[in-house]
C-alpha atoms as a PDB file:
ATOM      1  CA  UNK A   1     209.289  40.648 200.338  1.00  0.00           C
ATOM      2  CA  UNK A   2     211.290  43.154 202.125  1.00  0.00           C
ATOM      3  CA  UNK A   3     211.061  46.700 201.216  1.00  0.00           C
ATOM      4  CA  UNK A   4     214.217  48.606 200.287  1.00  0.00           C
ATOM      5  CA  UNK A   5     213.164  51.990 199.668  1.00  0.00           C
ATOM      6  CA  UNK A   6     214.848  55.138 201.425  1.00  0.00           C
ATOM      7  CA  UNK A   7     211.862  57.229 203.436  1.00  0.00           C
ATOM      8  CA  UNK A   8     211.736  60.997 202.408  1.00  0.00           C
ATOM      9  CA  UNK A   9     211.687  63.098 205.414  1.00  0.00           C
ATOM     10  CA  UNK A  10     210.893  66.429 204.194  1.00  0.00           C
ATOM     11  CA  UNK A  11     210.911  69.955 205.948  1.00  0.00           C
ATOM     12  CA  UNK A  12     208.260  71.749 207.059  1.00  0.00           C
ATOM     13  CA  UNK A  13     208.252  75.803 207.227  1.00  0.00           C
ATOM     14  CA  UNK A  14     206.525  77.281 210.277  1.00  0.00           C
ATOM     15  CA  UNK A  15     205.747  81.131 209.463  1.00  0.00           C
ATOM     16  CA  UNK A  16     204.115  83.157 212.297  1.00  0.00           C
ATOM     17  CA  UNK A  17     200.154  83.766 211.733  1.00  0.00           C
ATOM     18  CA  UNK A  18     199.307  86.934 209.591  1.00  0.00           C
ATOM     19  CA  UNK A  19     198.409  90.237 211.213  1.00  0.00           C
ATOM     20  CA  UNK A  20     195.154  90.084 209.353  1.00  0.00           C
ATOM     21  CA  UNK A  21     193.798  86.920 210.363  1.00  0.00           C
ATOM     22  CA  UNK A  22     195.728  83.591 208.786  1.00  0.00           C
ATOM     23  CA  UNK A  23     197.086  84.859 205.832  1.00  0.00           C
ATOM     24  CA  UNK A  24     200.105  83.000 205.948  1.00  0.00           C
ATOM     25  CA  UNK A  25     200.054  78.931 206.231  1.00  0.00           C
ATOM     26  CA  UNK A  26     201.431  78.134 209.892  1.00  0.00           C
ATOM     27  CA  UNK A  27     203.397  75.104 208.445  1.00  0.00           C
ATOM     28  CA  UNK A  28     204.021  74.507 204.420  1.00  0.00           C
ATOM     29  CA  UNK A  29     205.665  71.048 203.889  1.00  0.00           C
ATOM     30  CA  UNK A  30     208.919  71.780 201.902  1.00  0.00           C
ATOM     31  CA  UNK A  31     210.163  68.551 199.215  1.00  0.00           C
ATOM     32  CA  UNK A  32     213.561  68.422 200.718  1.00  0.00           C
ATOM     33  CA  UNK A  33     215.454  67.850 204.055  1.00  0.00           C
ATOM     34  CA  UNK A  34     215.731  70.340 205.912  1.00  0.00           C
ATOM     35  CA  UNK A  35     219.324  69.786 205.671  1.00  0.00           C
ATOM     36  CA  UNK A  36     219.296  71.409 201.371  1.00  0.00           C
ATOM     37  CA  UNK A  37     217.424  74.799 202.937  1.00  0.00           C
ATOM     38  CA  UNK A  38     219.150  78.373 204.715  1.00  0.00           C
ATOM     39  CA  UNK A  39     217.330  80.542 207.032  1.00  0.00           C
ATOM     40  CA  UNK A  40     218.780  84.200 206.319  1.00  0.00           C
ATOM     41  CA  UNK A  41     217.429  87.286 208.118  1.00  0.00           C
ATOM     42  CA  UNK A  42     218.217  90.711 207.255  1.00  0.00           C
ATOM     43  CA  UNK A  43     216.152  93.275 209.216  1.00  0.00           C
ATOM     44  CA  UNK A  44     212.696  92.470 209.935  1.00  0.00           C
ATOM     45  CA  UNK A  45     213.018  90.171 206.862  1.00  0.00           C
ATOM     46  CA  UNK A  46     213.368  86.337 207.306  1.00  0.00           C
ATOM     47  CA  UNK A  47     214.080  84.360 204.267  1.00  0.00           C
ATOM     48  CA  UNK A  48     214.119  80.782 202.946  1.00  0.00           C
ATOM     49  CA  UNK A  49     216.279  79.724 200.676  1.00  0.00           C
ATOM     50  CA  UNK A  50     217.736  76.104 198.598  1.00  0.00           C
ATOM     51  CA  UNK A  51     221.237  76.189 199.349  1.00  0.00           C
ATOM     52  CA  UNK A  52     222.346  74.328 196.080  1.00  0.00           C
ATOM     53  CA  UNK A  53     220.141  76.941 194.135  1.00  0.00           C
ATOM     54  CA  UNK A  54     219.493  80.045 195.523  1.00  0.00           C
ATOM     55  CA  UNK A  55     216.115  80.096 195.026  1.00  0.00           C
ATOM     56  CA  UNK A  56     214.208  81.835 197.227  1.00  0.00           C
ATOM     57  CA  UNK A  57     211.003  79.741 198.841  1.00  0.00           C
ATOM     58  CA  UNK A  58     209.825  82.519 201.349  1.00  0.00           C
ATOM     59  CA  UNK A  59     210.206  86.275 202.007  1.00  0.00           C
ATOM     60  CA  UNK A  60     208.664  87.879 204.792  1.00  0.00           C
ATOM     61  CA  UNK A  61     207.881  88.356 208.568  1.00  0.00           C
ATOM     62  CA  UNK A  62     209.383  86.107 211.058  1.00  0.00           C
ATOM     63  CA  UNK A  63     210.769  84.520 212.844  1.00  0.00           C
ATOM     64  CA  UNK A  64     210.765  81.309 210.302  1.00  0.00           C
ATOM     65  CA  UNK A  65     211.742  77.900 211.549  1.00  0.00           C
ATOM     66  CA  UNK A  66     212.568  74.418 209.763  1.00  0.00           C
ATOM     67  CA  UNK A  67     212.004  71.005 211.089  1.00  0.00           C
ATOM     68  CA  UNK A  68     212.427  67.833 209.551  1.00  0.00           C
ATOM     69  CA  UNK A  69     208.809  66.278 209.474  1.00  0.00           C
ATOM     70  CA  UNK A  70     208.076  62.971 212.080  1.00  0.00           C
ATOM     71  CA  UNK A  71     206.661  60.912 209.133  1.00  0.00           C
ATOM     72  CA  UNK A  72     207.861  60.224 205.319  1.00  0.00           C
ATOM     73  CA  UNK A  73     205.298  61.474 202.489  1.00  0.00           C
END
């Protein structure tokens, strides 16, 4: 029986190490494509956001990247 399900692809966040050891997560998988997230940078602060909601996901040193992962969850 064939399988027609659509594969999720979600983002993953990659946030520099932490100046005090690994406080922040090098890579946090996001739910979403990477596609339904902005990178904004103002300063010395990078931030991510949902574009359809504003909300904020991340706040802090950077630089921040997003990649789509290389295998569905």
């Amino acid at each position: 029986m064939p399988i027609n399900a659509r594969w999720s692809y979600p983002a993953l966040t990659c946030t520099p190490q932490g100046r005090a050891g690994s406080v922040f997560p090098a890579e946090t998988v996001l739910p979403l494509e990477a596609e339904a997230y902005a990178i904004t940078r103002e300063c010395d602060v990078w931030g991510v956001t949902v574009q359809h909601s504003g909300e904020v996901l991340y706040s802090g040193p950077g630089p921040e990247v997003l990649v789509e992962s290389p295998a569905p969850f």
